[in-house]
C-alpha atoms as a PDB file:
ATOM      1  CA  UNK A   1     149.704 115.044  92.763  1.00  0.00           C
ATOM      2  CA  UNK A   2     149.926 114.281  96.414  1.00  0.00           C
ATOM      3  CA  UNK A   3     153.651 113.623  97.021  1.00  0.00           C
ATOM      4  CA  UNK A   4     155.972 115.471  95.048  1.00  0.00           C
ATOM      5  CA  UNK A   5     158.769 113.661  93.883  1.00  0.00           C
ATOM      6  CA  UNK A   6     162.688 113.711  95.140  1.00  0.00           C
ATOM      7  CA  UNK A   7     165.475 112.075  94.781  1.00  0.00           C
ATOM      8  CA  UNK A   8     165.640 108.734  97.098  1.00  0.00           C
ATOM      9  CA  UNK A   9     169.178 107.567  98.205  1.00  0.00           C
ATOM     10  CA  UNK A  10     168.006 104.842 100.526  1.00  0.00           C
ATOM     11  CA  UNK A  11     169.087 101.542 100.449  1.00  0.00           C
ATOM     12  CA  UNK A  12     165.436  99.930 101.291  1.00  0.00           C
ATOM     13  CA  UNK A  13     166.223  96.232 101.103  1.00  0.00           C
ATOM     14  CA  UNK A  14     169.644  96.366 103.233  1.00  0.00           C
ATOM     15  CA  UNK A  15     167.321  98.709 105.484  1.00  0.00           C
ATOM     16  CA  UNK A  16     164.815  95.699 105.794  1.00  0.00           C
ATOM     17  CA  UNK A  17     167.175  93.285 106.208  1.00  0.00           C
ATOM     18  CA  UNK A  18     169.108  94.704 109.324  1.00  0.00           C
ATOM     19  CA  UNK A  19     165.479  95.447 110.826  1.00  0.00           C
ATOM     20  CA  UNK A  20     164.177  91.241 110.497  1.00  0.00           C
ATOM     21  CA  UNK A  21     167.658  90.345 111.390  1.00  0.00           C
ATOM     22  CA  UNK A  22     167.158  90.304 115.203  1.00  0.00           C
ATOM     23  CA  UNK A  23     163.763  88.859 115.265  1.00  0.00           C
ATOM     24  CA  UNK A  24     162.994  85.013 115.489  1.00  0.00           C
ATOM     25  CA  UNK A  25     160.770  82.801 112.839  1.00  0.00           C
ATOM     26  CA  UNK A  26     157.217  83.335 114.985  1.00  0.00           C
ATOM     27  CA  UNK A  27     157.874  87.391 114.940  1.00  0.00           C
ATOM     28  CA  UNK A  28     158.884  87.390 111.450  1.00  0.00           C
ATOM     29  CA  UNK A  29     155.457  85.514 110.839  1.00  0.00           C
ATOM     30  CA  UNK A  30     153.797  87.922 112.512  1.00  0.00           C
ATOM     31  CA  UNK A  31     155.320  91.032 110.650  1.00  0.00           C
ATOM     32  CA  UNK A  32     154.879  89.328 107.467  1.00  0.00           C
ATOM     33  CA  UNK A  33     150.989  89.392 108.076  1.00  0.00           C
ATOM     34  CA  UNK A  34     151.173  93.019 109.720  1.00  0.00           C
ATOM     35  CA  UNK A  35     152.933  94.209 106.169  1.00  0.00           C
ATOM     36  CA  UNK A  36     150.465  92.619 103.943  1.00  0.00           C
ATOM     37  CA  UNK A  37     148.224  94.446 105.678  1.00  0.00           C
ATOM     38  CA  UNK A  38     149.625  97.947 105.637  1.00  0.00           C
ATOM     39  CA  UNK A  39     150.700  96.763 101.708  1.00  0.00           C
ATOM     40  CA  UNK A  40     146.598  97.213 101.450  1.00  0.00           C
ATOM     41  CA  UNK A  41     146.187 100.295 102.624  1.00  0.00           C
ATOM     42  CA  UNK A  42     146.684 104.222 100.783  1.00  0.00           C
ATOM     43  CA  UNK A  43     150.666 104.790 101.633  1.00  0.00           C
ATOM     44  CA  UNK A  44     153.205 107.176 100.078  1.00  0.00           C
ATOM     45  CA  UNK A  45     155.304 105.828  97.669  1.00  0.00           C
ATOM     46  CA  UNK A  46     158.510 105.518 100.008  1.00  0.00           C
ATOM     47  CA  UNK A  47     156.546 104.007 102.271  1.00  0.00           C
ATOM     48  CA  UNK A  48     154.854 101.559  99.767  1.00  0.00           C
ATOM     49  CA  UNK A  49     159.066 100.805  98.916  1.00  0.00           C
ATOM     50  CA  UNK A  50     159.849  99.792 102.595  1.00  0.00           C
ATOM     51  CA  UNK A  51     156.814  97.439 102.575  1.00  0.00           C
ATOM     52  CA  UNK A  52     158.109  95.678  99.656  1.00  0.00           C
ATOM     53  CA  UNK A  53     161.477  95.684 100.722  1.00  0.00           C
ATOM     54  CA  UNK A  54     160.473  94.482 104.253  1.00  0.00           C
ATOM     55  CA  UNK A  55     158.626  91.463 102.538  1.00  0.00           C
ATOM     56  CA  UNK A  56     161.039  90.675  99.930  1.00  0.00           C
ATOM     57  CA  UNK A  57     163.315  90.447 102.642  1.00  0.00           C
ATOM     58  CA  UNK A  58     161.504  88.028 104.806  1.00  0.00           C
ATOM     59  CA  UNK A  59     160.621  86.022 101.826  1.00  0.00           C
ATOM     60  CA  UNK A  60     164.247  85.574 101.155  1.00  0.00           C
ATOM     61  CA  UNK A  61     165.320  84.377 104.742  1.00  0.00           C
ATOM     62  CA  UNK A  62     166.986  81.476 105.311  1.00  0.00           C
ATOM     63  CA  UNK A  63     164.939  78.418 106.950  1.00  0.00           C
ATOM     64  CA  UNK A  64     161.710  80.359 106.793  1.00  0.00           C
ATOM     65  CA  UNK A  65     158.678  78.082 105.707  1.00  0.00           C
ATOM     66  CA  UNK A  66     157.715  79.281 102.557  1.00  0.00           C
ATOM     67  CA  UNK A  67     154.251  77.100 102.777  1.00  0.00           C
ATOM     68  CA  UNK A  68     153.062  79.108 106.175  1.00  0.00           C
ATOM     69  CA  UNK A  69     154.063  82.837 104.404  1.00  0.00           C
ATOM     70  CA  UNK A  70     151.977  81.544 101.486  1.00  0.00           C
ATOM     71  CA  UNK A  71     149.117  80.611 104.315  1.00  0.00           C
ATOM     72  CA  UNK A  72     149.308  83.921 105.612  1.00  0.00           C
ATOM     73  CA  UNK A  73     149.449  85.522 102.412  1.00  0.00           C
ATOM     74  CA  UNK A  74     146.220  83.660 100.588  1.00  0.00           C
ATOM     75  CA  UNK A  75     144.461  82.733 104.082  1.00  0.00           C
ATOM     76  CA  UNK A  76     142.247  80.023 104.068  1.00  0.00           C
ATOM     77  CA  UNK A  77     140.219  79.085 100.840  1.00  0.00           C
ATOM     78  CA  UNK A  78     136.983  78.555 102.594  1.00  0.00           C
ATOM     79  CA  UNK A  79     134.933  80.100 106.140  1.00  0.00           C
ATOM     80  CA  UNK A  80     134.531  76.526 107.151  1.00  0.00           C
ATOM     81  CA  UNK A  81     138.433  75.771 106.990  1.00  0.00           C
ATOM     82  CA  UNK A  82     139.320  78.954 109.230  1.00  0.00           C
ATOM     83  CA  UNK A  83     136.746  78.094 111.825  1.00  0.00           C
ATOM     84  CA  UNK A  84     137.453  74.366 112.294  1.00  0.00           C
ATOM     85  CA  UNK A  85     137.836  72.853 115.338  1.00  0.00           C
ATOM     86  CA  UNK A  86     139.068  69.258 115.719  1.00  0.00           C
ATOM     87  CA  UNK A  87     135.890  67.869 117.097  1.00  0.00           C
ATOM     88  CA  UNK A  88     134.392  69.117 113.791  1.00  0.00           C
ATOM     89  CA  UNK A  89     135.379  65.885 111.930  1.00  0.00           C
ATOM     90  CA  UNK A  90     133.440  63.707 114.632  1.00  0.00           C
ATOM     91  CA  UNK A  91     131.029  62.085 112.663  1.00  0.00           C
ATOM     92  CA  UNK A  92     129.739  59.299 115.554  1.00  0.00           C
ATOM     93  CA  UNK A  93     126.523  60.829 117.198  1.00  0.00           C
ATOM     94  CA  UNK A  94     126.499  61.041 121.036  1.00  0.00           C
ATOM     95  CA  UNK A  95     124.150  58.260 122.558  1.00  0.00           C
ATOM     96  CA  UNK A  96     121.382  59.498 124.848  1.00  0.00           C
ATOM     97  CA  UNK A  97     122.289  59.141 128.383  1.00  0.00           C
ATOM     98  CA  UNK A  98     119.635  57.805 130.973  1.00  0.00           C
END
């Protein structure tokens, strides 16, 4: 076994919530994303805790847009969709010029 076990008195989610308290909407966007990330890689298990707890607790803030976390959770479905641009849609051909 890697990590051997102890006794854990933290208090991970009130921990999390004092640390995304401070930040505005776009940076608790951003550290959404950064977690999921981490949440992928090999972490100890207090580690993995804080992760959750960090999410859980920007999931649960008030006036957050639930729709964009879910964006930056499941990204988009397709190649095509992330690498749109709007000129992408213009279907009229360009004339030749003389």
């Amino acid at each position: 076994m890697k990590y051997a076990p102890q006794e854990d008195n933290r208090k991970y989610d009130e921990e999390a919530r004092n640390l995304i308290r401070p930040l505005g909407f776009e940076k608790q966007y951003e550290l959404y994303d950064i977690v999921l990330k981490k949440q992928k890689w090999s972490n100890s298990p207090t580690r993995d805790l804080e992760l959750v707890a960090v999410a859980k607790a920007i999931k649960n803030t008030r006036g957050i847009d639930q729709h964009r976390l879910s964006r930056i959770k499941n990204g988009f479905k397709s190649s095509m969709a992330a690498t749109a641009n709007p000129r992408d849609g213009f279907t009229k051909p360009a004339k030749k010029k003389a």
